[in-house]
PDB file of N, CA and C in Angstrom:
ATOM      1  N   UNK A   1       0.818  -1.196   0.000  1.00  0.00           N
ATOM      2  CA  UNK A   1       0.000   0.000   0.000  1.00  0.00           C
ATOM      3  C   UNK A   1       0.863   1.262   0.000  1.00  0.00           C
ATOM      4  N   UNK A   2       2.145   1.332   0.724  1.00  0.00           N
ATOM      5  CA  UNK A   2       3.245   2.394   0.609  1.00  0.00           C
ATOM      6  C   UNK A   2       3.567   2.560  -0.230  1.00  0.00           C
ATOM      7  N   UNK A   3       3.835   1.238  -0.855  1.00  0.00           N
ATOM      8  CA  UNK A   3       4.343   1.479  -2.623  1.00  0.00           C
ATOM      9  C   UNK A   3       3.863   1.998  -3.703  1.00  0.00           C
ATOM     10  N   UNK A   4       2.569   1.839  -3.412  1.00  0.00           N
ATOM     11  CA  UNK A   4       1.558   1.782  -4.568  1.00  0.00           C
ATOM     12  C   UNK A   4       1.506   3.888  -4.412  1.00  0.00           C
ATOM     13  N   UNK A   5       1.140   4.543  -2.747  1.00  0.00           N
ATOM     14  CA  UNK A   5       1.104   5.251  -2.717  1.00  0.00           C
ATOM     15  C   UNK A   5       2.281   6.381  -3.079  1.00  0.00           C
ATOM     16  N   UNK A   6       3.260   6.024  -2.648  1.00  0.00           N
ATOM     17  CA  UNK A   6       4.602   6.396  -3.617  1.00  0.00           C
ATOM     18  C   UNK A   6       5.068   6.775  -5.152  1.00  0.00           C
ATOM     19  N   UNK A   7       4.250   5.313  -5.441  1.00  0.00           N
ATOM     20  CA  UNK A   7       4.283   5.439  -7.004  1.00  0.00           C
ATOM     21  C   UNK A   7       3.472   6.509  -7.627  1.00  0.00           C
ATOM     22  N   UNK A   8       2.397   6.757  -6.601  1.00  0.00           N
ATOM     23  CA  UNK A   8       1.287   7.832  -7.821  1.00  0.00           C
ATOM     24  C   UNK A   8       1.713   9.133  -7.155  1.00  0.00           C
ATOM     25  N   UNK A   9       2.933   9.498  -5.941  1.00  0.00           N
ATOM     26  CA  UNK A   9       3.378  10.973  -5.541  1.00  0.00           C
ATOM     27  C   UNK A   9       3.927  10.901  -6.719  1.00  0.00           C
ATOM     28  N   UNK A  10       5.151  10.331  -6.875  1.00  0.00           N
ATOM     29  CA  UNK A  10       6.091  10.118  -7.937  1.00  0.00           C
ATOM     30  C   UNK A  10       5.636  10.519  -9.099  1.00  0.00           C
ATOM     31  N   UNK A  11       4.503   9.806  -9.779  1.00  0.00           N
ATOM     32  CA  UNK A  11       4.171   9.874 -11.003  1.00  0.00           C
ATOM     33  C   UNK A  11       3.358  11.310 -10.973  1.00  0.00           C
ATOM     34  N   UNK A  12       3.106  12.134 -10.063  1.00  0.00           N
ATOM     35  CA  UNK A  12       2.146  13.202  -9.814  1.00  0.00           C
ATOM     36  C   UNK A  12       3.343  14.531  -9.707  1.00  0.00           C
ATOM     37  N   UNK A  13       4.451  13.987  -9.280  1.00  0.00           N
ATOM     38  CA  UNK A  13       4.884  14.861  -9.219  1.00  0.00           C
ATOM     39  C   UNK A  13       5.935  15.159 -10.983  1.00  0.00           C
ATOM     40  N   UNK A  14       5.902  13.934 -11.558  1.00  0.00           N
ATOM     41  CA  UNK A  14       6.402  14.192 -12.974  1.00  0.00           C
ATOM     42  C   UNK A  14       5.898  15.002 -13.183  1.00  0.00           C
ATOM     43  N   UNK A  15       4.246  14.621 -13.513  1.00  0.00           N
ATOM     44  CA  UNK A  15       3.267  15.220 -14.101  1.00  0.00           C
ATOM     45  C   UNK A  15       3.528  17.210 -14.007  1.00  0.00           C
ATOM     46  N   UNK A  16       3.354  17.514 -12.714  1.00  0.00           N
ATOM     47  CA  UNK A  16       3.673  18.957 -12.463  1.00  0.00           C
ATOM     48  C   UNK A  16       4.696  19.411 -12.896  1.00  0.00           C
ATOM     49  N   UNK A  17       5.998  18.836 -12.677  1.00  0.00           N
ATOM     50  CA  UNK A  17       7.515  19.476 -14.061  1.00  0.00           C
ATOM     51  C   UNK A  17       7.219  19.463 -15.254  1.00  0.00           C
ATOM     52  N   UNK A  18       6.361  18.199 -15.874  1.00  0.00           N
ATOM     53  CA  UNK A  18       5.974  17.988 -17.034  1.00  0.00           C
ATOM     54  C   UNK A  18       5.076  19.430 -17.449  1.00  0.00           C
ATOM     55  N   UNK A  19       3.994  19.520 -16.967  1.00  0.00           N
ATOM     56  CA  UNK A  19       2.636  20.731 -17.435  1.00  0.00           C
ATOM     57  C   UNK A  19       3.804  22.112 -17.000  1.00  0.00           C
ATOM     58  N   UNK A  20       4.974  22.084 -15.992  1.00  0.00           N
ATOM     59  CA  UNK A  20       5.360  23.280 -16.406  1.00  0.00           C
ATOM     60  C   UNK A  20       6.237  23.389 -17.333  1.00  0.00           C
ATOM     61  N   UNK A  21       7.026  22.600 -17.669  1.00  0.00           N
ATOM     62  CA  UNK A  21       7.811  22.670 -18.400  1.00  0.00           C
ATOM     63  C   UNK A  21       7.004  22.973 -19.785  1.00  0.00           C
ATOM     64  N   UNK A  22       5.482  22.660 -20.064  1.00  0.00           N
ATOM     65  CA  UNK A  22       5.218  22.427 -20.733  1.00  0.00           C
ATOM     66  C   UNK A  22       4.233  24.526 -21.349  1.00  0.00           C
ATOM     67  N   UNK A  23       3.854  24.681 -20.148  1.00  0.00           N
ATOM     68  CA  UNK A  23       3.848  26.101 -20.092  1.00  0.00           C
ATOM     69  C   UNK A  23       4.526  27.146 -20.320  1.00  0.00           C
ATOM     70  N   UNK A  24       5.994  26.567 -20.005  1.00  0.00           N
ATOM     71  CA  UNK A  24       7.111  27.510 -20.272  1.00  0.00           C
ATOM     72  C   UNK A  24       7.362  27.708 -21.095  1.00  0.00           C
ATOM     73  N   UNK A  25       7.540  26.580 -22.356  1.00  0.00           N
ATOM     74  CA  UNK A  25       7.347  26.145 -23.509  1.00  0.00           C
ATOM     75  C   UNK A  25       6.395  27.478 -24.547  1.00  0.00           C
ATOM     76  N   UNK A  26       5.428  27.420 -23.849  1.00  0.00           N
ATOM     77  CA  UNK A  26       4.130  28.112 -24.091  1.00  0.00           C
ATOM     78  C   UNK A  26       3.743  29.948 -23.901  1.00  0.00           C
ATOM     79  N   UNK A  27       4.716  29.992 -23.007  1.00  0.00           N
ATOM     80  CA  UNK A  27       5.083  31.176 -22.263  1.00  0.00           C
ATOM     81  C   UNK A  27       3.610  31.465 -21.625  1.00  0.00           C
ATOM     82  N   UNK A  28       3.028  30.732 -20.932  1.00  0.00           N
ATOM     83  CA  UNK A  28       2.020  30.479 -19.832  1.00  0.00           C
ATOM     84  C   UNK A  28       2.340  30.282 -18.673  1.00  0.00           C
ATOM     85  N   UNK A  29       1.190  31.311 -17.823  1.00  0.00           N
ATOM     86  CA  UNK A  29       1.650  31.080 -16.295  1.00  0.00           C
ATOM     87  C   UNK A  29       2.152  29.789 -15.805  1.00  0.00           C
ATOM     88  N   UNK A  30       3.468  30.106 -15.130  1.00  0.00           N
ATOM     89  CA  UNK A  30       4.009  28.703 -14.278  1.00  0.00           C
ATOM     90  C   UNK A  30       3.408  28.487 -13.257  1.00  0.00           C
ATOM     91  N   UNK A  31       4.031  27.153 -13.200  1.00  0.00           N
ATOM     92  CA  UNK A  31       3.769  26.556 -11.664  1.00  0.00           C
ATOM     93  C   UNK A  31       4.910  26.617 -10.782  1.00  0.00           C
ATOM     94  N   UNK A  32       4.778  27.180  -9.818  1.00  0.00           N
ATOM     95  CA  UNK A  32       5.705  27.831  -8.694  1.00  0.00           C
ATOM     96  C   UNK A  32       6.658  27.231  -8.497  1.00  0.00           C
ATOM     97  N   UNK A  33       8.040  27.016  -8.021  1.00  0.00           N
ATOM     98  CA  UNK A  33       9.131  26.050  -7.959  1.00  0.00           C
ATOM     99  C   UNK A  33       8.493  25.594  -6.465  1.00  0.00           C
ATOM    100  N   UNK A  34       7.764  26.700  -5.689  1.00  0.00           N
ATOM    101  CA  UNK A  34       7.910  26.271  -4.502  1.00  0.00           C
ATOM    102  C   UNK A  34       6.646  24.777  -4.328  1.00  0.00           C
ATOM    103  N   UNK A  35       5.746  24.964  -5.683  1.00  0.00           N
ATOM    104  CA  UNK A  35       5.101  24.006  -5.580  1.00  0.00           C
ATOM    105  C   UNK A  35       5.646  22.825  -6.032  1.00  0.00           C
ATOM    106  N   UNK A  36       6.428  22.929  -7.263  1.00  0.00           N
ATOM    107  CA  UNK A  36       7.178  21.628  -7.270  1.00  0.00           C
ATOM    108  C   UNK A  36       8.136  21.165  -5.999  1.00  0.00           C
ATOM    109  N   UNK A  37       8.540  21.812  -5.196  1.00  0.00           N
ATOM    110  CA  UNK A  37       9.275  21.775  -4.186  1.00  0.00           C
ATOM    111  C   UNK A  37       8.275  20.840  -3.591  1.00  0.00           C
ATOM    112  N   UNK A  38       7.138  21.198  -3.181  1.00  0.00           N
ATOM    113  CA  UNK A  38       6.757  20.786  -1.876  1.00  0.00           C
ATOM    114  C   UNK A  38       6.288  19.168  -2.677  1.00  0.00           C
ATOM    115  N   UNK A  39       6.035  19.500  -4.001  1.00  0.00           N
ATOM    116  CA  UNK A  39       5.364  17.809  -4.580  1.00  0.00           C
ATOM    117  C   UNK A  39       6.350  16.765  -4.241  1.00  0.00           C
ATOM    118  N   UNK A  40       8.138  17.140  -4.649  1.00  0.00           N
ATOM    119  CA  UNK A  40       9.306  16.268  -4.104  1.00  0.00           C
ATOM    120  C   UNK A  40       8.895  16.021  -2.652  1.00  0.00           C
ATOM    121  N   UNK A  41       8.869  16.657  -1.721  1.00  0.00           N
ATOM    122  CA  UNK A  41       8.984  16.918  -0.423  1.00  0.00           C
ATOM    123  C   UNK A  41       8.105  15.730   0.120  1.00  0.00           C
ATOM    124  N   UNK A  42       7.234  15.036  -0.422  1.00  0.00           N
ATOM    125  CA  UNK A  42       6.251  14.100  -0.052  1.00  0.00           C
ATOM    126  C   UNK A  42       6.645  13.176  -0.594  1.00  0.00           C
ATOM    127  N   UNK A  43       7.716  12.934  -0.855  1.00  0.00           N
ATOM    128  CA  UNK A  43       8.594  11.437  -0.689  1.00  0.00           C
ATOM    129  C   UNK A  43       8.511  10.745  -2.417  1.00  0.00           C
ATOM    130  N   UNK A  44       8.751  12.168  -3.625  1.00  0.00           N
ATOM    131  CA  UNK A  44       8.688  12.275  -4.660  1.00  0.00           C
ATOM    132  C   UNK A  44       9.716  12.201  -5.867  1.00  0.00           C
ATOM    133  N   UNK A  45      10.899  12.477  -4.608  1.00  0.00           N
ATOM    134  CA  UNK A  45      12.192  12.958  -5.104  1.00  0.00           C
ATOM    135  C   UNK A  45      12.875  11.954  -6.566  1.00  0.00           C
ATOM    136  N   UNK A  46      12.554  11.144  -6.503  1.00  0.00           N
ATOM    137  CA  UNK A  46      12.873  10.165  -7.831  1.00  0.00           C
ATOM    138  C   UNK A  46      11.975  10.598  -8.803  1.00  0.00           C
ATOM    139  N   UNK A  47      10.564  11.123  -8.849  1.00  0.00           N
ATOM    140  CA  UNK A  47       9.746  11.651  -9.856  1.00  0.00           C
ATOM    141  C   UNK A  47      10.583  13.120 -10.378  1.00  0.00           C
ATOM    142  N   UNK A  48      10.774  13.698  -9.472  1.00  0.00           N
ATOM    143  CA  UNK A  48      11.313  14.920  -9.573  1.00  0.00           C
ATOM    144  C   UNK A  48      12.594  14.574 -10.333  1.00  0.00           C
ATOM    145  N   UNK A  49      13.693  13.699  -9.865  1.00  0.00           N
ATOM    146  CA  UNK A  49      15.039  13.778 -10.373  1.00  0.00           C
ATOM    147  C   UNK A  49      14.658  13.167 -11.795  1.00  0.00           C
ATOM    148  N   UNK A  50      13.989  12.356 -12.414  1.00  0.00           N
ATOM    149  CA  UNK A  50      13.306  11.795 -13.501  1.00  0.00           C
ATOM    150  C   UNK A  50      12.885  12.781 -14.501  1.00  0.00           C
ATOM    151  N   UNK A  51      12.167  13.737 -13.959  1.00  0.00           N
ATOM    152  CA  UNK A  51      11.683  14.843 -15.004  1.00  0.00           C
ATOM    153  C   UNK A  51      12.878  15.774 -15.235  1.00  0.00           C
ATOM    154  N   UNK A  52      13.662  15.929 -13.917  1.00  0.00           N
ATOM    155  CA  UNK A  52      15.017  17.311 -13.876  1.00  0.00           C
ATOM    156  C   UNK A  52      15.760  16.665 -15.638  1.00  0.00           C
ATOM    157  N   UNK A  53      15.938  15.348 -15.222  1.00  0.00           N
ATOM    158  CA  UNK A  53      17.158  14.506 -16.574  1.00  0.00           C
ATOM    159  C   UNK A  53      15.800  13.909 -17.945  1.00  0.00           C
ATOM    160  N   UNK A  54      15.079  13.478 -17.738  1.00  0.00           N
ATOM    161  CA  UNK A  54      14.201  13.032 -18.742  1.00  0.00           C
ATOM    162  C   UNK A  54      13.647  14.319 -19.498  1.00  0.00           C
ATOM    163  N   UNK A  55      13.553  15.318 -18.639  1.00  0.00           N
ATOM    164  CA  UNK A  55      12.431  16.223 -19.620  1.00  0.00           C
ATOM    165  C   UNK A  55      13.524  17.715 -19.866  1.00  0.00           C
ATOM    166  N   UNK A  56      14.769  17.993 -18.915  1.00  0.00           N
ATOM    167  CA  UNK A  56      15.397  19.099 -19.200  1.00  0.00           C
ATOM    168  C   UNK A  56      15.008  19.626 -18.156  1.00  0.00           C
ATOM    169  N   UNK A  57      14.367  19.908 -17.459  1.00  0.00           N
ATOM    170  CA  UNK A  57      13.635  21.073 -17.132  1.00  0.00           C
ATOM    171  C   UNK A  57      14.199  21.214 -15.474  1.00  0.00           C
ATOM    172  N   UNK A  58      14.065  22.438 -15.157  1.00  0.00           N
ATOM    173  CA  UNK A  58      14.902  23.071 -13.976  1.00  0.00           C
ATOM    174  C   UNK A  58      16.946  22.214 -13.929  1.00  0.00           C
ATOM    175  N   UNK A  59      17.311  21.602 -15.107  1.00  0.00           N
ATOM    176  CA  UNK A  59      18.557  21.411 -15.162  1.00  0.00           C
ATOM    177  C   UNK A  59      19.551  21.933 -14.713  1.00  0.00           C
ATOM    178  N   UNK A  60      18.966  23.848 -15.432  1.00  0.00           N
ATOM    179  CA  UNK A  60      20.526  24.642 -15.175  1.00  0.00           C
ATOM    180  C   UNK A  60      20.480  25.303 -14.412  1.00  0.00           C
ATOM    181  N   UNK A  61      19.399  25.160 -13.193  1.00  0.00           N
ATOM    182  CA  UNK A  61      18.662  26.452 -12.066  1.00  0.00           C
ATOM    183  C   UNK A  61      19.960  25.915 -10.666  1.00  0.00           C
ATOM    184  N   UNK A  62      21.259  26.035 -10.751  1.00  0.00           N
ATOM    185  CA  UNK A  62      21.567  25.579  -9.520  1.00  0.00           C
ATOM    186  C   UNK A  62      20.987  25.677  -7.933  1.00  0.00           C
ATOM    187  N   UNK A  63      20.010  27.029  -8.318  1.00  0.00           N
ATOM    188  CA  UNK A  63      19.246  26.888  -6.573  1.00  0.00           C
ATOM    189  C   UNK A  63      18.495  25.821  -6.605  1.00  0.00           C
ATOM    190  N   UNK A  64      17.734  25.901  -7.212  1.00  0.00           N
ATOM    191  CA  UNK A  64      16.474  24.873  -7.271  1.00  0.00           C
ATOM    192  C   UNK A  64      17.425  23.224  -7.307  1.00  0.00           C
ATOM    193  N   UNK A  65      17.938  23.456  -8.054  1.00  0.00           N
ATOM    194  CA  UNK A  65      18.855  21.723  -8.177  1.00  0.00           C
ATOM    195  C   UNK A  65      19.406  21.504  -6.419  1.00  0.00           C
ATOM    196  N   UNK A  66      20.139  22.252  -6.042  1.00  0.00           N
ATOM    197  CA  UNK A  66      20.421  22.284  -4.571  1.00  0.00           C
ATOM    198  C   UNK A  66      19.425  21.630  -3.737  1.00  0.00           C
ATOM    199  N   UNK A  67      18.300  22.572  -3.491  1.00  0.00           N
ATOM    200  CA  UNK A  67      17.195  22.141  -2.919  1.00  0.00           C
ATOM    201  C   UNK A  67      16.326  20.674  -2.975  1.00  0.00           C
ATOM    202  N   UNK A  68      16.266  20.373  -4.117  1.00  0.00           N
ATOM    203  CA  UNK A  68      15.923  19.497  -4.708  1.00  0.00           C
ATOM    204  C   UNK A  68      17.081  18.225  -4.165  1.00  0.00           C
ATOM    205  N   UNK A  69      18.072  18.345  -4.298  1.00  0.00           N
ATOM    206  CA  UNK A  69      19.045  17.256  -3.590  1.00  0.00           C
ATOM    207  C   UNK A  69      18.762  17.573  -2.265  1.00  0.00           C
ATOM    208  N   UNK A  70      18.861  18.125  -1.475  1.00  0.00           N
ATOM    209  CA  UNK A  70      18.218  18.736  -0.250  1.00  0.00           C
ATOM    210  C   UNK A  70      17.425  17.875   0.520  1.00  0.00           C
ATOM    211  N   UNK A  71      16.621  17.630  -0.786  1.00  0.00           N
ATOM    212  CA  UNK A  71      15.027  17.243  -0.453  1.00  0.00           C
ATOM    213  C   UNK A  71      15.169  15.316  -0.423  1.00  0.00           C
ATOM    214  N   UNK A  72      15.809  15.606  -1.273  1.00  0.00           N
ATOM    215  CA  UNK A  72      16.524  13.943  -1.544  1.00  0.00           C
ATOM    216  C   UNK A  72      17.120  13.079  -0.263  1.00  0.00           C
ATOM    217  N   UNK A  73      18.052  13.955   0.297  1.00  0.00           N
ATOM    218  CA  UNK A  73      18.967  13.886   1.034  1.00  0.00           C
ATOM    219  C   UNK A  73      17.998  13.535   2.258  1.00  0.00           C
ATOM    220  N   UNK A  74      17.307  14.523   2.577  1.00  0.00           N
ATOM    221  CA  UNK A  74      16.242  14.416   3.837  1.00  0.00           C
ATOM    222  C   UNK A  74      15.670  12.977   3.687  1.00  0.00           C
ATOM    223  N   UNK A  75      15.148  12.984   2.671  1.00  0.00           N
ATOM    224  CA  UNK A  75      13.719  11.418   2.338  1.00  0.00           C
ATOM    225  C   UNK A  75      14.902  10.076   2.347  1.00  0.00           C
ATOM    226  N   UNK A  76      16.016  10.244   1.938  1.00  0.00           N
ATOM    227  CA  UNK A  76      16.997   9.465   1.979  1.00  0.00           C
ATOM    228  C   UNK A  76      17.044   8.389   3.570  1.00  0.00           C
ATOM    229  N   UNK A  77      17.234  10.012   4.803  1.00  0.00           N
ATOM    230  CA  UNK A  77      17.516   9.737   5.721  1.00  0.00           C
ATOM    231  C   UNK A  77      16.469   9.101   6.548  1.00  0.00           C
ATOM    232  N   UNK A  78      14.924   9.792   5.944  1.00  0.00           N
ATOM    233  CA  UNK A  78      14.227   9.042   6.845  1.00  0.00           C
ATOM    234  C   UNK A  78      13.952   7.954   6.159  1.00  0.00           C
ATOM    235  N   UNK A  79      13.804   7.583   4.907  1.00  0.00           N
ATOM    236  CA  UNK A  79      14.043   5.856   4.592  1.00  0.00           C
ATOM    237  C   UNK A  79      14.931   4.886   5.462  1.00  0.00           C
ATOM    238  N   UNK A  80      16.225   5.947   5.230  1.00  0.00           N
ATOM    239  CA  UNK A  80      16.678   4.659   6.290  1.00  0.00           C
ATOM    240  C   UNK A  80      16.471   4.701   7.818  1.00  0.00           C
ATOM    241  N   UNK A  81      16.494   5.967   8.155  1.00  0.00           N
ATOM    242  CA  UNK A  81      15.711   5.608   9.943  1.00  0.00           C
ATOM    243  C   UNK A  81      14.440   4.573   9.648  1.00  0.00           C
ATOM    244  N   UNK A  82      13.699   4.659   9.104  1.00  0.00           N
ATOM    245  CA  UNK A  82      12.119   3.541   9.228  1.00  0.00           C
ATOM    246  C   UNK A  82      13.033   1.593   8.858  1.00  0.00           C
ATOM    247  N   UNK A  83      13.826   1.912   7.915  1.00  0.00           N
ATOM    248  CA  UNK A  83      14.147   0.848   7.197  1.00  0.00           C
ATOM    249  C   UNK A  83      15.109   0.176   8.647  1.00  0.00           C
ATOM    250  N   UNK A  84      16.248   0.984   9.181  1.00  0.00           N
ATOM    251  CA  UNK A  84      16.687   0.465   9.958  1.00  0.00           C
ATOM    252  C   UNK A  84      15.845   0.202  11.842  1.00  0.00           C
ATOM    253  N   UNK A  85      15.132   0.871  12.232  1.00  0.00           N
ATOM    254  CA  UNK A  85      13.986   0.999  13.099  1.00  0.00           C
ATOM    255  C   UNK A  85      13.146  -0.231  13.015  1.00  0.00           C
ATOM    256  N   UNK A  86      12.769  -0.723  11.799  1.00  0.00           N
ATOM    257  CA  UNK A  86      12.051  -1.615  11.578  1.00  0.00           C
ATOM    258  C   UNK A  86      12.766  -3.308  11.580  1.00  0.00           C
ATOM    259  N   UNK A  87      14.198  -3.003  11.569  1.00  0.00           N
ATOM    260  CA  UNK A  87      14.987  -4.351  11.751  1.00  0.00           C
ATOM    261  C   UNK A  87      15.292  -4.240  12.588  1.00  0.00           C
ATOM    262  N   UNK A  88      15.578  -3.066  13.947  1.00  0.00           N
ATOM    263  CA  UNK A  88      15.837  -3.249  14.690  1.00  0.00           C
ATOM    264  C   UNK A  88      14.578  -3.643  15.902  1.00  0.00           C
ATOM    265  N   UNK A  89      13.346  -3.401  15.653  1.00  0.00           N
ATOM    266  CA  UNK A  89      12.374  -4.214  16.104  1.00  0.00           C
ATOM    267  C   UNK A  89      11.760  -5.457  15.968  1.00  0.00           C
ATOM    268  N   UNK A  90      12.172  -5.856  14.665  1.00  0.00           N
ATOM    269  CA  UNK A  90      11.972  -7.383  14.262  1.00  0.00           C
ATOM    270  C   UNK A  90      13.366  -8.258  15.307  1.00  0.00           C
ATOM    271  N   UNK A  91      15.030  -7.753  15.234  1.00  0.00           N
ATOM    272  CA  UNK A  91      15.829  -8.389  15.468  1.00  0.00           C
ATOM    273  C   UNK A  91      15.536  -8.432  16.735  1.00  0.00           C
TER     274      UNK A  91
END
């Protein structure tokens, strides 16, 4: 059920780099970095790094790229606190 829910942040959060990238394109109102920010932030960060290299988009923004590893870095850590927490209650 984690997985499944993961998979559709992930795929939700393509989606939003995708429609902006796709606006920008267009020269139509964007969608906020801070909203793509917060879509990574919900445990997205592989959707996000997927669209950064698959689609171009926020590539050459070094703030935003920062953050974005940032964001990585954080979800990283609490994967492994749960991952290790959880063997250490089984062991």
């Amino acid at each position: 059920m984690i997985l499944l829910a993961l998979l559709f942040l992930n795929a939700l959060c393509f989606l939003l780099f995708f429609l902006d990238k796709r606006k920008a394109q267009r020269g139509q109102r964007r969608i906020s970095e801070q909203t793509l920010h917060l879509a990574t932030l919900a445990g997205a960060a592989p959707g996000a790094w997927a669209a950064i290299f698959l689609l171009h988009h926020k590539n050459r923004k070094a703030a935003f790229w920062s953050i974005t590893l940032l964001l990585t870095l954080l979800q990283g850590g609490v994967l492994y606190f749960l991952i290790s927490s959880n063997f250490r209650a089984q062991g």
